[in-house]
PDB file of N, CA and C in Angstrom:
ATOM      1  N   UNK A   1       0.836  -1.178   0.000  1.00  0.00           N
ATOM      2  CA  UNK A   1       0.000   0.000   0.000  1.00  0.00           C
ATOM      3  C   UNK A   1       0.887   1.250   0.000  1.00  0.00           C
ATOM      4  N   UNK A   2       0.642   2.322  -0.899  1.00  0.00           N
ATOM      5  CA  UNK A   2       1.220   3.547  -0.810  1.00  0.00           C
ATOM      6  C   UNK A   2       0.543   4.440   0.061  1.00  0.00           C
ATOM      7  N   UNK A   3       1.284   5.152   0.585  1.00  0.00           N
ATOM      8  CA  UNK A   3       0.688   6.427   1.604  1.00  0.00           C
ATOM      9  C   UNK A   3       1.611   7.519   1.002  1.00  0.00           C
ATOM     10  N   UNK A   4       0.375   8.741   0.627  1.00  0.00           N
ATOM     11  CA  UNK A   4       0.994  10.167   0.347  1.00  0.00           C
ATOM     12  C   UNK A   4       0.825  10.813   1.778  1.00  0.00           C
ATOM     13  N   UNK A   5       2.319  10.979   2.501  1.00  0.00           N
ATOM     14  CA  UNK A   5       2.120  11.861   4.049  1.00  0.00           C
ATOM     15  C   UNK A   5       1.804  13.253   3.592  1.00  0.00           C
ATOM     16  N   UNK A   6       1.469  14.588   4.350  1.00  0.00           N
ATOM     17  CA  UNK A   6       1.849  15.572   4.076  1.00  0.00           C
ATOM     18  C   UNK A   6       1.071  16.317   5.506  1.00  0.00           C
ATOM     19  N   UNK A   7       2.561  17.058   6.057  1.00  0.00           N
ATOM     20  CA  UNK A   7       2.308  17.569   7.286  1.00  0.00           C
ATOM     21  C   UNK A   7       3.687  18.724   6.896  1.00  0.00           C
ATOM     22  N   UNK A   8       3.276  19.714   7.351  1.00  0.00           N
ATOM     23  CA  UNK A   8       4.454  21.119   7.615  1.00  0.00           C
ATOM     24  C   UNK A   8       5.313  20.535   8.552  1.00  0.00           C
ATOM     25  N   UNK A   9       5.098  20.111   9.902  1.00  0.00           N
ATOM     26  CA  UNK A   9       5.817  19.960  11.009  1.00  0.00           C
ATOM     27  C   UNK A   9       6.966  18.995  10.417  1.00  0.00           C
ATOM     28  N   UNK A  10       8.090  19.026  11.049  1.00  0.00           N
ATOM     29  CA  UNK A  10       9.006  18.243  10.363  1.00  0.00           C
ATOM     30  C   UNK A  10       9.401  16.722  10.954  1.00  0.00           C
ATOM     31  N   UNK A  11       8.971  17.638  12.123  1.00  0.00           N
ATOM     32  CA  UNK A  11       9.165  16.122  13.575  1.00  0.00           C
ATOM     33  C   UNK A  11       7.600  14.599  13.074  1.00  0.00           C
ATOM     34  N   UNK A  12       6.860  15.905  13.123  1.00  0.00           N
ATOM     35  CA  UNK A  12       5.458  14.910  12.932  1.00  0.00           C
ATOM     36  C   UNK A  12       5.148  14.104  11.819  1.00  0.00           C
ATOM     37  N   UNK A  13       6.230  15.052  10.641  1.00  0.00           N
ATOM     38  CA  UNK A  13       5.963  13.815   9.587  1.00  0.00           C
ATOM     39  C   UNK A  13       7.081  12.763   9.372  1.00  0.00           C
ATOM     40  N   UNK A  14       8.403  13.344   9.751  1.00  0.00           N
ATOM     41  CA  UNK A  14       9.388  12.169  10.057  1.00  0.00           C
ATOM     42  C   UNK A  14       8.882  10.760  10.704  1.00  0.00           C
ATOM     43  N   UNK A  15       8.274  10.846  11.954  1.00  0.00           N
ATOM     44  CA  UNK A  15       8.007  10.055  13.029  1.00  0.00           C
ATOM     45  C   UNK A  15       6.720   9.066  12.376  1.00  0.00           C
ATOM     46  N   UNK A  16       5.787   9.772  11.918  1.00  0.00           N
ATOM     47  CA  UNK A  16       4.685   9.414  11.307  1.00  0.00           C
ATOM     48  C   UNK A  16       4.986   8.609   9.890  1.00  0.00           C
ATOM     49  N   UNK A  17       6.200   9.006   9.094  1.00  0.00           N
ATOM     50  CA  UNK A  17       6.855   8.079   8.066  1.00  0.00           C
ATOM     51  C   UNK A  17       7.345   7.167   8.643  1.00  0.00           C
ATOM     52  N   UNK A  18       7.659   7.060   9.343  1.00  0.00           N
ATOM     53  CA  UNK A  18       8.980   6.373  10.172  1.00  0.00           C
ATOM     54  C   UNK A  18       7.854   4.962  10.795  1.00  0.00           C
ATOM     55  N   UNK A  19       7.025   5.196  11.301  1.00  0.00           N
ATOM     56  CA  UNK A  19       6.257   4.345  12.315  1.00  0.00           C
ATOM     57  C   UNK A  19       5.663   3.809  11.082  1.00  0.00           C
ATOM     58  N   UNK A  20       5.173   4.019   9.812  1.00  0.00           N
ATOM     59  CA  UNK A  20       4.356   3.277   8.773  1.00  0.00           C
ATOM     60  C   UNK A  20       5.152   3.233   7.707  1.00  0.00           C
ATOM     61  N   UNK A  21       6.420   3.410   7.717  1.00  0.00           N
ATOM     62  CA  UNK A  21       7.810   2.596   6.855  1.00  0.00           C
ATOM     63  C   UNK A  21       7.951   1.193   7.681  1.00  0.00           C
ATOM     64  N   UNK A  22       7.929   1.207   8.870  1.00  0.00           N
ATOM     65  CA  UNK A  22       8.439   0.305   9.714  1.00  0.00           C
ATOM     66  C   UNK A  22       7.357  -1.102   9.661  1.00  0.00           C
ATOM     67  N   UNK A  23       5.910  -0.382   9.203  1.00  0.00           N
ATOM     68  CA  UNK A  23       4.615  -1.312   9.163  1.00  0.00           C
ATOM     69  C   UNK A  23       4.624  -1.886   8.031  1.00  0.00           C
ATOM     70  N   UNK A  24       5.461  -1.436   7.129  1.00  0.00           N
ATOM     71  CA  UNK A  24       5.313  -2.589   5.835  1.00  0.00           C
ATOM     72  C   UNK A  24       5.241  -1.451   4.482  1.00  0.00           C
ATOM     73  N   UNK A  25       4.572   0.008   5.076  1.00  0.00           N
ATOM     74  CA  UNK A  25       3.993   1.050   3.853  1.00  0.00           C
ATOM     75  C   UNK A  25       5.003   1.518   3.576  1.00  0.00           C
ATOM     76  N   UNK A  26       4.321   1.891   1.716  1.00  0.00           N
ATOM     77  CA  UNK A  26       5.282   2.549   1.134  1.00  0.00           C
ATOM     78  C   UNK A  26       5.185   4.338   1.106  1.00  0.00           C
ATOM     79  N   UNK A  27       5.970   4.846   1.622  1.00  0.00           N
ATOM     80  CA  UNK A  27       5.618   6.317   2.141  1.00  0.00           C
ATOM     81  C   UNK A  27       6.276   7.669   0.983  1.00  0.00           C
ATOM     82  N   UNK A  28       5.472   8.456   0.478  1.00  0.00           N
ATOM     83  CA  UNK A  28       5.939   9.360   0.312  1.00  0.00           C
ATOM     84  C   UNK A  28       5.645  10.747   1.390  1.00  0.00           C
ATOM     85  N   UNK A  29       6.161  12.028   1.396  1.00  0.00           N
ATOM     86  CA  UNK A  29       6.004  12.695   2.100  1.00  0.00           C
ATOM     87  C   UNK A  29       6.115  13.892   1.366  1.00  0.00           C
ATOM     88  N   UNK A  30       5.316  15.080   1.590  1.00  0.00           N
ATOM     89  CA  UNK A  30       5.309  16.136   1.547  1.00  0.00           C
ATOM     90  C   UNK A  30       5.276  17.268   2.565  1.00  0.00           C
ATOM     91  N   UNK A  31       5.441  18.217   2.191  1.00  0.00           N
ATOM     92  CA  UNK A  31       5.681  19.169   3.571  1.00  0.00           C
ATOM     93  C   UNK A  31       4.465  20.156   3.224  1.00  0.00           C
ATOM     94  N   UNK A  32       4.164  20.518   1.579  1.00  0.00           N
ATOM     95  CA  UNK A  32       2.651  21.197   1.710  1.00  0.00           C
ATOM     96  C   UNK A  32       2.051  20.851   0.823  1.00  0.00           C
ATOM     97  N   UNK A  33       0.385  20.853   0.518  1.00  0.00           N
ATOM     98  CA  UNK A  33      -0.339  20.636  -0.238  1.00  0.00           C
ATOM     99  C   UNK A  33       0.134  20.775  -1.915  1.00  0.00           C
ATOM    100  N   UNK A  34       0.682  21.944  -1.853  1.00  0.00           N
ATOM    101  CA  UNK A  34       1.467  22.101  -3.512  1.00  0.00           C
ATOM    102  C   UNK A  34       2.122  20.778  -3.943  1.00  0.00           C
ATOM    103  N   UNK A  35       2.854  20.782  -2.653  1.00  0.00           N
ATOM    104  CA  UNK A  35       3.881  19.675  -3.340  1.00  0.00           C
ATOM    105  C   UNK A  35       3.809  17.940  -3.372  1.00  0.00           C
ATOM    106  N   UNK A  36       2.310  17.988  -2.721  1.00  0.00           N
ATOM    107  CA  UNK A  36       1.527  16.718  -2.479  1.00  0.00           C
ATOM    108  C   UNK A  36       0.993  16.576  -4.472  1.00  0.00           C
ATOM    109  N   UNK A  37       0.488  17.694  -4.662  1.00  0.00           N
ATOM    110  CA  UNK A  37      -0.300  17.563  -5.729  1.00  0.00           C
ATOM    111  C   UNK A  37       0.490  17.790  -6.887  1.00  0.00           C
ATOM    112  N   UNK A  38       1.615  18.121  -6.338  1.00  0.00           N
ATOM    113  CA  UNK A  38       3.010  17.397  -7.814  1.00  0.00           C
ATOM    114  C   UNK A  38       3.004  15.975  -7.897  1.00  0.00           C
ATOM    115  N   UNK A  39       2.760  15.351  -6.465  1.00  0.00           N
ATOM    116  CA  UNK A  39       3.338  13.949  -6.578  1.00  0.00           C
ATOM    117  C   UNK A  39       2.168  13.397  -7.284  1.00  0.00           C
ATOM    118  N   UNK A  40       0.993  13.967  -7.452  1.00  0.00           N
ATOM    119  CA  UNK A  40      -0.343  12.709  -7.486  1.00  0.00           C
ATOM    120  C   UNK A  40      -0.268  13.516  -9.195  1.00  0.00           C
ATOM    121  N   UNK A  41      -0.020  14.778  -9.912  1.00  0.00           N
ATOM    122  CA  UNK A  41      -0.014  15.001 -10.934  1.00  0.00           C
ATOM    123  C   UNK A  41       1.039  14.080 -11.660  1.00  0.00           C
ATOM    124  N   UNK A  42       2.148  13.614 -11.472  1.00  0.00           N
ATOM    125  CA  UNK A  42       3.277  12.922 -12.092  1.00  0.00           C
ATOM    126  C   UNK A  42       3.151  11.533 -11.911  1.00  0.00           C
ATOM    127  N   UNK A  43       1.508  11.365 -11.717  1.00  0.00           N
ATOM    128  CA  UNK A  43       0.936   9.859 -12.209  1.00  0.00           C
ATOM    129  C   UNK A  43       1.276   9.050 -11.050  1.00  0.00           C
ATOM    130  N   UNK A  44       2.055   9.508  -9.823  1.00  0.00           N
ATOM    131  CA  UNK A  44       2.551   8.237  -8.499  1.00  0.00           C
ATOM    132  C   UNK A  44       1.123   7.505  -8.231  1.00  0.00           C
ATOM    133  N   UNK A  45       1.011   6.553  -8.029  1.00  0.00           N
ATOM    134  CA  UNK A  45       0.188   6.018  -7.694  1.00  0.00           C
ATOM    135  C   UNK A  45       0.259   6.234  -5.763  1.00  0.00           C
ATOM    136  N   UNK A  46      -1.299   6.576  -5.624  1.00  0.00           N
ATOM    137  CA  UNK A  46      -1.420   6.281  -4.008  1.00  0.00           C
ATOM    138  C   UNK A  46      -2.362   5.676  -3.417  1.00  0.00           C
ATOM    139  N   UNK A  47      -2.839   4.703  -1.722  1.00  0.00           N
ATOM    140  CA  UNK A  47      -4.065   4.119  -1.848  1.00  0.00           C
ATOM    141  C   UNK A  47      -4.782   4.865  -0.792  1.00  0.00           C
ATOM    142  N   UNK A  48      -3.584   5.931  -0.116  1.00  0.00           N
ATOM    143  CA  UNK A  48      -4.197   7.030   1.243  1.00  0.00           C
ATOM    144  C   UNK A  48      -3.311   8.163   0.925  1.00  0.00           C
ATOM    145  N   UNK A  49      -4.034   9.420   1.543  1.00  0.00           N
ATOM    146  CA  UNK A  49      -3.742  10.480   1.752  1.00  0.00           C
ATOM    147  C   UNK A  49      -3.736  10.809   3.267  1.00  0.00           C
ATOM    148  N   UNK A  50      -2.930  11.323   3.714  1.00  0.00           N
ATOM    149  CA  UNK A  50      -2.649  11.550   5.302  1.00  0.00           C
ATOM    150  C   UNK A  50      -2.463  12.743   5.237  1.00  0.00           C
ATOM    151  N   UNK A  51      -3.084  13.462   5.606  1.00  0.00           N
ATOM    152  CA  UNK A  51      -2.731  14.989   5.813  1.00  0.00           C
ATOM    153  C   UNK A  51      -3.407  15.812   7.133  1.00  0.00           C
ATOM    154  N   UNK A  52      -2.254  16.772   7.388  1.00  0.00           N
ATOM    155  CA  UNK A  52      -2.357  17.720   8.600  1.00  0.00           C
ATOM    156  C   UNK A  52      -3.275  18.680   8.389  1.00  0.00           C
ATOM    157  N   UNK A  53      -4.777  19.399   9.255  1.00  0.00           N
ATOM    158  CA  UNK A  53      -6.002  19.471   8.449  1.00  0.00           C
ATOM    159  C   UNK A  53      -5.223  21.114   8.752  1.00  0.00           C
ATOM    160  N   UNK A  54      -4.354  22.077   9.540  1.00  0.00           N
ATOM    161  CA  UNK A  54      -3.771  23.200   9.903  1.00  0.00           C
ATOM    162  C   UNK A  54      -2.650  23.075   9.132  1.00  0.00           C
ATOM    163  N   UNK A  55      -2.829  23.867   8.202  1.00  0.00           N
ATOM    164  CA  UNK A  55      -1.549  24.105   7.641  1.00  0.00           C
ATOM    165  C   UNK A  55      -1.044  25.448   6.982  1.00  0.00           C
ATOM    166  N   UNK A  56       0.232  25.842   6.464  1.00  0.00           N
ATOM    167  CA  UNK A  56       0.260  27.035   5.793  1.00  0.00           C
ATOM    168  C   UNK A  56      -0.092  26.270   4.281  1.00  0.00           C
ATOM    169  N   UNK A  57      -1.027  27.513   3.664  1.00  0.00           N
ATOM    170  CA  UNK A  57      -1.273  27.521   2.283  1.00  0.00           C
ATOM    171  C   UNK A  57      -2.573  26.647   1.833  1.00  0.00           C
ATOM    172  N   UNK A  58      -2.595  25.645   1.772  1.00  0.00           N
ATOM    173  CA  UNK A  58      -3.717  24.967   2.107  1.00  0.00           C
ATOM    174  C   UNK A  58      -3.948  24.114   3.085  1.00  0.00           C
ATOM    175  N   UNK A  59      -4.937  24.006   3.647  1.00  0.00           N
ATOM    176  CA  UNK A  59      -5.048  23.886   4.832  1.00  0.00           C
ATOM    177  C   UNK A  59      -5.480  22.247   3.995  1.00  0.00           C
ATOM    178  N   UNK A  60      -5.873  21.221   5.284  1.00  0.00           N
ATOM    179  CA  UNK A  60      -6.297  20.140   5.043  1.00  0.00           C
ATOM    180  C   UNK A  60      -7.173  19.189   4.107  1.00  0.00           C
ATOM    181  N   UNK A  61      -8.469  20.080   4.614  1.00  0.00           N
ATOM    182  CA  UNK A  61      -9.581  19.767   3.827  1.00  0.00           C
ATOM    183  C   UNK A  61      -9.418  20.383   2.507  1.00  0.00           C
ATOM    184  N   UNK A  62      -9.110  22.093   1.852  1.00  0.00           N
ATOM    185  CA  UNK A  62      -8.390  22.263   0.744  1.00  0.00           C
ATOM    186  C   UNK A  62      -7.603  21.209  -0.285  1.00  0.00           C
ATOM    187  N   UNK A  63      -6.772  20.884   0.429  1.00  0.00           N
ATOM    188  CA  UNK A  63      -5.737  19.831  -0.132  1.00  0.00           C
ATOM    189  C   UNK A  63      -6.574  18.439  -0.463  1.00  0.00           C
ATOM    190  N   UNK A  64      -7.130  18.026   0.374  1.00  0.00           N
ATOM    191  CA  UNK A  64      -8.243  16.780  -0.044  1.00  0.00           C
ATOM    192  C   UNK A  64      -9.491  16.897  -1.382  1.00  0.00           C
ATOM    193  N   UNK A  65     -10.061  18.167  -1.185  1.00  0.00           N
ATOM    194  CA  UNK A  65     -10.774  18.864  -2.268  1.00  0.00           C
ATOM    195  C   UNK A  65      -9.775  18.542  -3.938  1.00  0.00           C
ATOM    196  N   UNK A  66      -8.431  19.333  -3.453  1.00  0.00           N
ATOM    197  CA  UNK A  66      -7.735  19.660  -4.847  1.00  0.00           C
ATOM    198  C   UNK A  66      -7.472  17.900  -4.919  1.00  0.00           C
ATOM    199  N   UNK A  67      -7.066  17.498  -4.247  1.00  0.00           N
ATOM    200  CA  UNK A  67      -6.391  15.447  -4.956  1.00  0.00           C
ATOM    201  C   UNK A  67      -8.024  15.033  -5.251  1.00  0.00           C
ATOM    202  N   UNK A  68      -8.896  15.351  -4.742  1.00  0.00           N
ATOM    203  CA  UNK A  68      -9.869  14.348  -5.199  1.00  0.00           C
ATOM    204  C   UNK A  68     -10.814  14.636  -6.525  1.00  0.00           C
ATOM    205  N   UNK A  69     -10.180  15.855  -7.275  1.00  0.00           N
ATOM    206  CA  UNK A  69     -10.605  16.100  -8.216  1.00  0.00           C
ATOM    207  C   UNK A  69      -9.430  15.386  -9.018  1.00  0.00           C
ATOM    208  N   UNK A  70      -8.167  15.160  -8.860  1.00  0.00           N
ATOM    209  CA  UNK A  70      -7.691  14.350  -9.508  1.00  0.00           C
ATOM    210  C   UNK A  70      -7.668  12.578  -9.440  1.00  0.00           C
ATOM    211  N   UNK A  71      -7.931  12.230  -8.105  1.00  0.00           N
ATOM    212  CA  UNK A  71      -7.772  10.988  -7.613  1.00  0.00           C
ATOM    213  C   UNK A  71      -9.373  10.766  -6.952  1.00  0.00           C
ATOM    214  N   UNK A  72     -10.244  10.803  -7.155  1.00  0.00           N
ATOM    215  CA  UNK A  72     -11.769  10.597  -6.594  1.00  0.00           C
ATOM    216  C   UNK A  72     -11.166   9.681  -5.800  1.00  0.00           C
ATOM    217  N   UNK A  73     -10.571   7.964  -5.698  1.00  0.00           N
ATOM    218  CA  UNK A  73     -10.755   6.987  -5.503  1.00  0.00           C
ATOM    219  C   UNK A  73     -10.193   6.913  -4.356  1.00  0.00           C
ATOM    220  N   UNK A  74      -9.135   8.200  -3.778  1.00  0.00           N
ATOM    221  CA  UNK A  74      -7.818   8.084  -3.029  1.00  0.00           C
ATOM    222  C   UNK A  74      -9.002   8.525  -1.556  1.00  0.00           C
ATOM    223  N   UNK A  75      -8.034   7.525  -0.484  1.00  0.00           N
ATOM    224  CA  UNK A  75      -9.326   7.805   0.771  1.00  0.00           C
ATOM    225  C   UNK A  75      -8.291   8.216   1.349  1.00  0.00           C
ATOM    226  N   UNK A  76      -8.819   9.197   2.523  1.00  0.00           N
ATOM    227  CA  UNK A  76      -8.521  10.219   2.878  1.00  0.00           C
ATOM    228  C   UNK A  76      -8.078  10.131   4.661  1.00  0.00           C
ATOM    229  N   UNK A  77      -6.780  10.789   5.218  1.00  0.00           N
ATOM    230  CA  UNK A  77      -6.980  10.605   6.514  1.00  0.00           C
ATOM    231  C   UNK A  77      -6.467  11.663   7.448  1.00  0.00           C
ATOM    232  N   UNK A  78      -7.502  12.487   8.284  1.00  0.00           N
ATOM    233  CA  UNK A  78      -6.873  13.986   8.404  1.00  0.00           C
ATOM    234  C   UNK A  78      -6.001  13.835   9.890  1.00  0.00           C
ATOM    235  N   UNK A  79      -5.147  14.148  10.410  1.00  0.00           N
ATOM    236  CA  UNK A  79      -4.752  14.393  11.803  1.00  0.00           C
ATOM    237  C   UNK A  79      -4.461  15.633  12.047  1.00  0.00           C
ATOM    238  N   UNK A  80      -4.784  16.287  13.332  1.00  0.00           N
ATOM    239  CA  UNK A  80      -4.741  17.228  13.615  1.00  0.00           C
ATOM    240  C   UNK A  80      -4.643  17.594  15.222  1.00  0.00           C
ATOM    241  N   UNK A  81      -4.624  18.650  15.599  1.00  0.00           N
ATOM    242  CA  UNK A  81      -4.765  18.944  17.410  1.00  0.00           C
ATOM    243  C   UNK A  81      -5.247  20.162  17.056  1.00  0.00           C
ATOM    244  N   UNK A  82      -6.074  20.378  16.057  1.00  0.00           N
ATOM    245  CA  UNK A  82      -6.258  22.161  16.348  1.00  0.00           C
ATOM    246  C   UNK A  82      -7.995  21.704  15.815  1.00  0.00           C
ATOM    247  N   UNK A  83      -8.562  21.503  15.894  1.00  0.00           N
ATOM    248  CA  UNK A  83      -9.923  20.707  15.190  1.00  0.00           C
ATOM    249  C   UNK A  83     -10.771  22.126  15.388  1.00  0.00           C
ATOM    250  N   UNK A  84     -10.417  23.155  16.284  1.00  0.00           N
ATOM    251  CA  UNK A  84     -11.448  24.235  16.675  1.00  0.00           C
ATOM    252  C   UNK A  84     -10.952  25.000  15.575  1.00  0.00           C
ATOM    253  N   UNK A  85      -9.869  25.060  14.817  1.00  0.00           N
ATOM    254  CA  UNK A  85      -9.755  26.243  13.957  1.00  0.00           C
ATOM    255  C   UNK A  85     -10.471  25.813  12.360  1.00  0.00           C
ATOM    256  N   UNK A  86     -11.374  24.770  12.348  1.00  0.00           N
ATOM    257  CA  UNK A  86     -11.841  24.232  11.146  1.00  0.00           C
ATOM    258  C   UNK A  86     -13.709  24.298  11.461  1.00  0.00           C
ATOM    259  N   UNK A  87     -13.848  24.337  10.675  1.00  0.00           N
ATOM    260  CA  UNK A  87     -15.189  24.598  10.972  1.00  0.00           C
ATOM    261  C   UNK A  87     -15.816  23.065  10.830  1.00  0.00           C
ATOM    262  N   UNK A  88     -16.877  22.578  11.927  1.00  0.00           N
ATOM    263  CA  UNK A  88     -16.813  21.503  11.615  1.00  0.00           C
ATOM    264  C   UNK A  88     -17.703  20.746  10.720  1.00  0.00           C
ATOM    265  N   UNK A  89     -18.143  21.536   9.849  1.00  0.00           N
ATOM    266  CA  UNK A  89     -18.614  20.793   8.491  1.00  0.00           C
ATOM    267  C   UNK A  89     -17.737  20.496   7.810  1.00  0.00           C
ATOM    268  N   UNK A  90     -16.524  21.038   7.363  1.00  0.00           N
ATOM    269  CA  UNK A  90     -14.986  20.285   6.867  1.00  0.00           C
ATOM    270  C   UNK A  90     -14.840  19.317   6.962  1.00  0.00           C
ATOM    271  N   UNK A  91     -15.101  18.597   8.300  1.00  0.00           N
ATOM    272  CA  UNK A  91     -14.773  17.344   8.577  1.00  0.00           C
ATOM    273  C   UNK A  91     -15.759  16.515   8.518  1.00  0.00           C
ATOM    274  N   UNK A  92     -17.331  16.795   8.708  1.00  0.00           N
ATOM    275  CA  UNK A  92     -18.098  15.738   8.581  1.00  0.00           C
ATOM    276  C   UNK A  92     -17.697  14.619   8.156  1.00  0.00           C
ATOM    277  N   UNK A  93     -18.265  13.938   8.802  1.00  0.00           N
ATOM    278  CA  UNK A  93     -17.791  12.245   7.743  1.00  0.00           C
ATOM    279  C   UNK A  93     -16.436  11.594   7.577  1.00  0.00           C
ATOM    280  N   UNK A  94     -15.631  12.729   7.975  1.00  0.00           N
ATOM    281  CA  UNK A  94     -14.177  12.310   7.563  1.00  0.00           C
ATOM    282  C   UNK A  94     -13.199  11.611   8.938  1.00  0.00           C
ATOM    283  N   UNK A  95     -12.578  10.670   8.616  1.00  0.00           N
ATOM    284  CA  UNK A  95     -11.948   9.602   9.821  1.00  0.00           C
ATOM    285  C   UNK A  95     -10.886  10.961  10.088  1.00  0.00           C
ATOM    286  N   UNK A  96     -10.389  11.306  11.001  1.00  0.00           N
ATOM    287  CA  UNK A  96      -9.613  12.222  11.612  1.00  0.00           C
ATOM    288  C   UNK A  96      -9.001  11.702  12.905  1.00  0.00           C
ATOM    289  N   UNK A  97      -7.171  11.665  12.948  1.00  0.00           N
ATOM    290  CA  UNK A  97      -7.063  10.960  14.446  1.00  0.00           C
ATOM    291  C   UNK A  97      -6.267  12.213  15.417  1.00  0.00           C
ATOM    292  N   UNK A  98      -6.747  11.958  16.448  1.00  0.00           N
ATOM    293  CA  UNK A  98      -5.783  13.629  16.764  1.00  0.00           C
ATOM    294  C   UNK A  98      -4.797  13.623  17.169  1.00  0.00           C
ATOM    295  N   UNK A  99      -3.753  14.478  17.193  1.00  0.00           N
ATOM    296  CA  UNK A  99      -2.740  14.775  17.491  1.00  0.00           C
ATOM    297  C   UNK A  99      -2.230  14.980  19.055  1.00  0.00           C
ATOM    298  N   UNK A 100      -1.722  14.687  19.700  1.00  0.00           N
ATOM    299  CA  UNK A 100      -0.396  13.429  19.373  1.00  0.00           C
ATOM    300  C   UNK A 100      -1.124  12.150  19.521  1.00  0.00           C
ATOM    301  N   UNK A 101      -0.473  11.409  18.573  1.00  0.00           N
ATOM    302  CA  UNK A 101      -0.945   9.942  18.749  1.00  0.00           C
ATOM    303  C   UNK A 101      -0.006   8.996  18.807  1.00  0.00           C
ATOM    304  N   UNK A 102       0.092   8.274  19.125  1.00  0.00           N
ATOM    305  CA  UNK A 102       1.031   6.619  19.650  1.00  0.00           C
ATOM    306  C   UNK A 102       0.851   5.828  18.177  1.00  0.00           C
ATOM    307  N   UNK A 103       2.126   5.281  18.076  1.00  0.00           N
ATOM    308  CA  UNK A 103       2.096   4.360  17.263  1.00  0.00           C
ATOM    309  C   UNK A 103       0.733   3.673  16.785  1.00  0.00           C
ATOM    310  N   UNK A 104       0.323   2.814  17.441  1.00  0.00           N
ATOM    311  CA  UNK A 104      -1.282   1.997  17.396  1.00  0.00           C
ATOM    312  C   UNK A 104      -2.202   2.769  17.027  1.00  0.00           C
ATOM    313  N   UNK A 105      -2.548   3.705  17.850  1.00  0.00           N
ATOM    314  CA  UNK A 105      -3.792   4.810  17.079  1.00  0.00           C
ATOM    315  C   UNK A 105      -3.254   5.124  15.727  1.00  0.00           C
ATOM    316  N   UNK A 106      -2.274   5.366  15.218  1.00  0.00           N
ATOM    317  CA  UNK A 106      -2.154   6.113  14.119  1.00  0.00           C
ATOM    318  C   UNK A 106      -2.290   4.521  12.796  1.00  0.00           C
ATOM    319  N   UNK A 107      -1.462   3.076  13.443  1.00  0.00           N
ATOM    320  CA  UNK A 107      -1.520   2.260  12.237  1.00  0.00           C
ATOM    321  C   UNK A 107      -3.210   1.842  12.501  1.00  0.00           C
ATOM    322  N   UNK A 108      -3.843   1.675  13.337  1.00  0.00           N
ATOM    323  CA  UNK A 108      -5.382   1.379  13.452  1.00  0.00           C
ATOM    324  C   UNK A 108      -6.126   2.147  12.594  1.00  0.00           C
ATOM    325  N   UNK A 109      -6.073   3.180  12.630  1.00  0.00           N
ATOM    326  CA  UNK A 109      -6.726   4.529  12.007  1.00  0.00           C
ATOM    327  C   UNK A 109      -6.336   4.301  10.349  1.00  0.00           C
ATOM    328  N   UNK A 110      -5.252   3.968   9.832  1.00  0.00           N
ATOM    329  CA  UNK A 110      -4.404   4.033   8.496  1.00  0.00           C
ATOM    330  C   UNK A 110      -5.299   2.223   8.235  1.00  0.00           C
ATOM    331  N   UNK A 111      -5.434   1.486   9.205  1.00  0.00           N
ATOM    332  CA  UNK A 111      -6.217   0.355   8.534  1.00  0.00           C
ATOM    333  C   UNK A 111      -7.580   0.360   8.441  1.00  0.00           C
ATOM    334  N   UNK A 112      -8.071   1.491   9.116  1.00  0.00           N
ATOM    335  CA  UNK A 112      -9.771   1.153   9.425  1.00  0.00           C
ATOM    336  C   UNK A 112      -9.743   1.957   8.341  1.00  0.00           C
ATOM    337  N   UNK A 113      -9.325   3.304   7.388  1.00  0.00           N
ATOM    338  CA  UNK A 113      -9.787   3.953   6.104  1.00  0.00           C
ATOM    339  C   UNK A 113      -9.276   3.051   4.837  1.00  0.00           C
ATOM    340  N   UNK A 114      -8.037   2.530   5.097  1.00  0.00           N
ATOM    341  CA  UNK A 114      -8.023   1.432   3.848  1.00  0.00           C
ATOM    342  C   UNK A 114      -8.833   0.331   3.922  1.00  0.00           C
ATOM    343  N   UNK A 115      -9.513   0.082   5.184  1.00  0.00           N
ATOM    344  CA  UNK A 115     -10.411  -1.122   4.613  1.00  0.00           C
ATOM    345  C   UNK A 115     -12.056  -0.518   4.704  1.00  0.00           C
ATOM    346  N   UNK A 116     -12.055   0.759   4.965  1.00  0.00           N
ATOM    347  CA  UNK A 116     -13.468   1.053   4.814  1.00  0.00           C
ATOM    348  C   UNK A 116     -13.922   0.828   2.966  1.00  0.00           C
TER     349      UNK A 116
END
């Protein structure tokens, strides 16, 4: 399974590659939405999107909007600790795990949207 990461923080997405490199996934990473949507324009194949829903430039749900007009099929997985600065119709519906999370919450969460 491929995972497109994309988080600003540098610690959070290291650690967060790092813990689902170690699970078997194949990880790319981005640091912002722009450069997420280079990777999914240059044809990479992905089967999740992981993204930080606070961000500079585009924010979370933004970034999910822009890939799923290219990738409809790609399911989606937001983490965050700031959930009050989003309004919460953004998130309706959407699996979201919060920030900070432990190893287990984060590969549980990465299996319950790939097998939804």
């Amino acid at each position: 399974m491929r995972i497109l990461l994309v988080d600003d923080d540098d610690d959070v997405r290291d650690y967060t590659a790092t813990v689902l490199e170690e699970a078997g996934y194949d990880v790319r990473v981005a640091a912002r939405g722009d450069a997420a949507v280079k990777l999914l324009n240059a044809g990479e194949p992905f089967d999740l999107l992981i993204t930080d829903v606070v961000m500079p430039g585009w924010d979370g749900p933004e970034l999910a909007r822009r890939v799923k007009s290219i990738r409809p099929d790609l399911k989606v997985l937001y983490m965050t600790g700031f959930t009050r600065h989003i309004a919460p119709a953004e998130l309706s519906n959407a699996e979201v795990l919060d920030k900070p999370f432990q190893r287990e919450k984060l590969l549980h969460a990465v299996r319950h949207v790939l097998n939804a």
